[in-house]
C-alpha atoms as a PDB file:
ATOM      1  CA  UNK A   1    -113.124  85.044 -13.823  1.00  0.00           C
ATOM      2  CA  UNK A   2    -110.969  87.523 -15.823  1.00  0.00           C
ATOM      3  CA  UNK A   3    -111.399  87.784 -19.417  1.00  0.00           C
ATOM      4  CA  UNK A   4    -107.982  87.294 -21.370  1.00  0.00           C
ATOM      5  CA  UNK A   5    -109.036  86.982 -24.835  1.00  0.00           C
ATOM      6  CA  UNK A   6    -111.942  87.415 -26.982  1.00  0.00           C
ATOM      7  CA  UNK A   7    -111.685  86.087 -30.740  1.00  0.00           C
ATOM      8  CA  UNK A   8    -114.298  84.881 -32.868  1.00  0.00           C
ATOM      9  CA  UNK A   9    -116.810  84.093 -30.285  1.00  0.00           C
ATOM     10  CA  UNK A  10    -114.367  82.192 -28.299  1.00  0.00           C
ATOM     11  CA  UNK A  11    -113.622  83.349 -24.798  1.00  0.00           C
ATOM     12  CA  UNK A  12    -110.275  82.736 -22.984  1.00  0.00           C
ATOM     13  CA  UNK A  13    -110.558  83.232 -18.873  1.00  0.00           C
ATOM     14  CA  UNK A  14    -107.971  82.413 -16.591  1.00  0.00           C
ATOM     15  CA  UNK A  15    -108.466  82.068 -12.560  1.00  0.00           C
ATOM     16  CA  UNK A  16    -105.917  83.289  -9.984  1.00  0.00           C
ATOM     17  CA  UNK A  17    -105.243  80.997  -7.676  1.00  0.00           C
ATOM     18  CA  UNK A  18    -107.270  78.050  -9.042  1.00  0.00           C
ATOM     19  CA  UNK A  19    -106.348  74.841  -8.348  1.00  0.00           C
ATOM     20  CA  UNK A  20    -102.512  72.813  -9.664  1.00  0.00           C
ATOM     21  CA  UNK A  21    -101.446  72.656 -13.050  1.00  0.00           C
ATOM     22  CA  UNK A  22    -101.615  75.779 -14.715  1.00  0.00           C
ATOM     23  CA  UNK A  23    -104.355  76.053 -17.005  1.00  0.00           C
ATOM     24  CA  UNK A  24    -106.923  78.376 -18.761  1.00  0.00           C
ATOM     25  CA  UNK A  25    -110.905  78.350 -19.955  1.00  0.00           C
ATOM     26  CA  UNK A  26    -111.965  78.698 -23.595  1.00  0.00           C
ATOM     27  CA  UNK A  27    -115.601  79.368 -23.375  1.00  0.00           C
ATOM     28  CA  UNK A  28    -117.511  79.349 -27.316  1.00  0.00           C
ATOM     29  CA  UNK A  29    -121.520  79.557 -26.378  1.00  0.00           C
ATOM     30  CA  UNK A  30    -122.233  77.007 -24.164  1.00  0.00           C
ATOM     31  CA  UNK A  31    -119.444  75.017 -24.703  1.00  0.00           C
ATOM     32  CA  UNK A  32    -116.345  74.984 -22.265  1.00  0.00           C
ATOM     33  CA  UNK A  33    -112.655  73.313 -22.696  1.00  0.00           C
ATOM     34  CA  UNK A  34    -109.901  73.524 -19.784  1.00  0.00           C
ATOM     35  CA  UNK A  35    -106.399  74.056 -21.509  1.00  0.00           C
ATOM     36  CA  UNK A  36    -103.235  73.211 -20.055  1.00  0.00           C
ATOM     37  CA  UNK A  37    -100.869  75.900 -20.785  1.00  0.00           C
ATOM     38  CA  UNK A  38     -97.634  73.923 -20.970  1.00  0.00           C
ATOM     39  CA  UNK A  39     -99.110  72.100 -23.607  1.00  0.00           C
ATOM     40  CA  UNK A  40    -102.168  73.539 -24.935  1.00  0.00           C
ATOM     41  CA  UNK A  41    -103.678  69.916 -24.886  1.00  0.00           C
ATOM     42  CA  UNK A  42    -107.496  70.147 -23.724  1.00  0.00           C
ATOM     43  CA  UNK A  43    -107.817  67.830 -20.304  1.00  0.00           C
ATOM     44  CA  UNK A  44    -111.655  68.080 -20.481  1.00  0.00           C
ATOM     45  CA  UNK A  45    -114.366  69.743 -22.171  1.00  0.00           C
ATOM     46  CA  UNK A  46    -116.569  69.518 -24.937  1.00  0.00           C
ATOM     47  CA  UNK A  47    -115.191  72.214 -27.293  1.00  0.00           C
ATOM     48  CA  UNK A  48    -116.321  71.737 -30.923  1.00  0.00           C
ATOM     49  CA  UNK A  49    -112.917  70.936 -32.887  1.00  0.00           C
ATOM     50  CA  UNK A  50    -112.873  73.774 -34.782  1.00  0.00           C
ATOM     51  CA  UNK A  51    -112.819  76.297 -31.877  1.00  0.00           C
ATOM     52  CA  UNK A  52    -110.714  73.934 -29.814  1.00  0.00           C
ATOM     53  CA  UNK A  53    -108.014  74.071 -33.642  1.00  0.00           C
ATOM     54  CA  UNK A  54    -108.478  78.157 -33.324  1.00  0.00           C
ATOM     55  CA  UNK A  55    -108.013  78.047 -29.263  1.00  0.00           C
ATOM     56  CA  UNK A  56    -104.705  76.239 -30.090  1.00  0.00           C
ATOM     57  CA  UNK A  57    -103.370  78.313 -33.124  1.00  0.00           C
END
């Protein structure tokens, strides 16, 4: 999975081809959130809030 990002200890990956509705990965330690990039709202995950508030900003 391609690395986009890398800020604070948060990781943003992205998949080609992955399946519908255009998304990306923010990955902070073992913790994972799947972002929709329309709307940067987190459809599942268990992000801590302040990493998902920094993933959004």
């Amino acid at each position: 999975m391609p690395e986009i990002a890398r800020f604070y200890g948060i990781i943003i990956k992205l998949f080609f081809g992955d399946h519908p509705s255009p998304h990306f990965y923010a990955v902070y330690g073992e913790h994972v959130g799947l972002f929709n990039i329309d709307t940067l709202e987190m459809i599942e995950g268990d992000l801590p809030r302040r990493a998902k508030k920094l993933v959004i900003e």
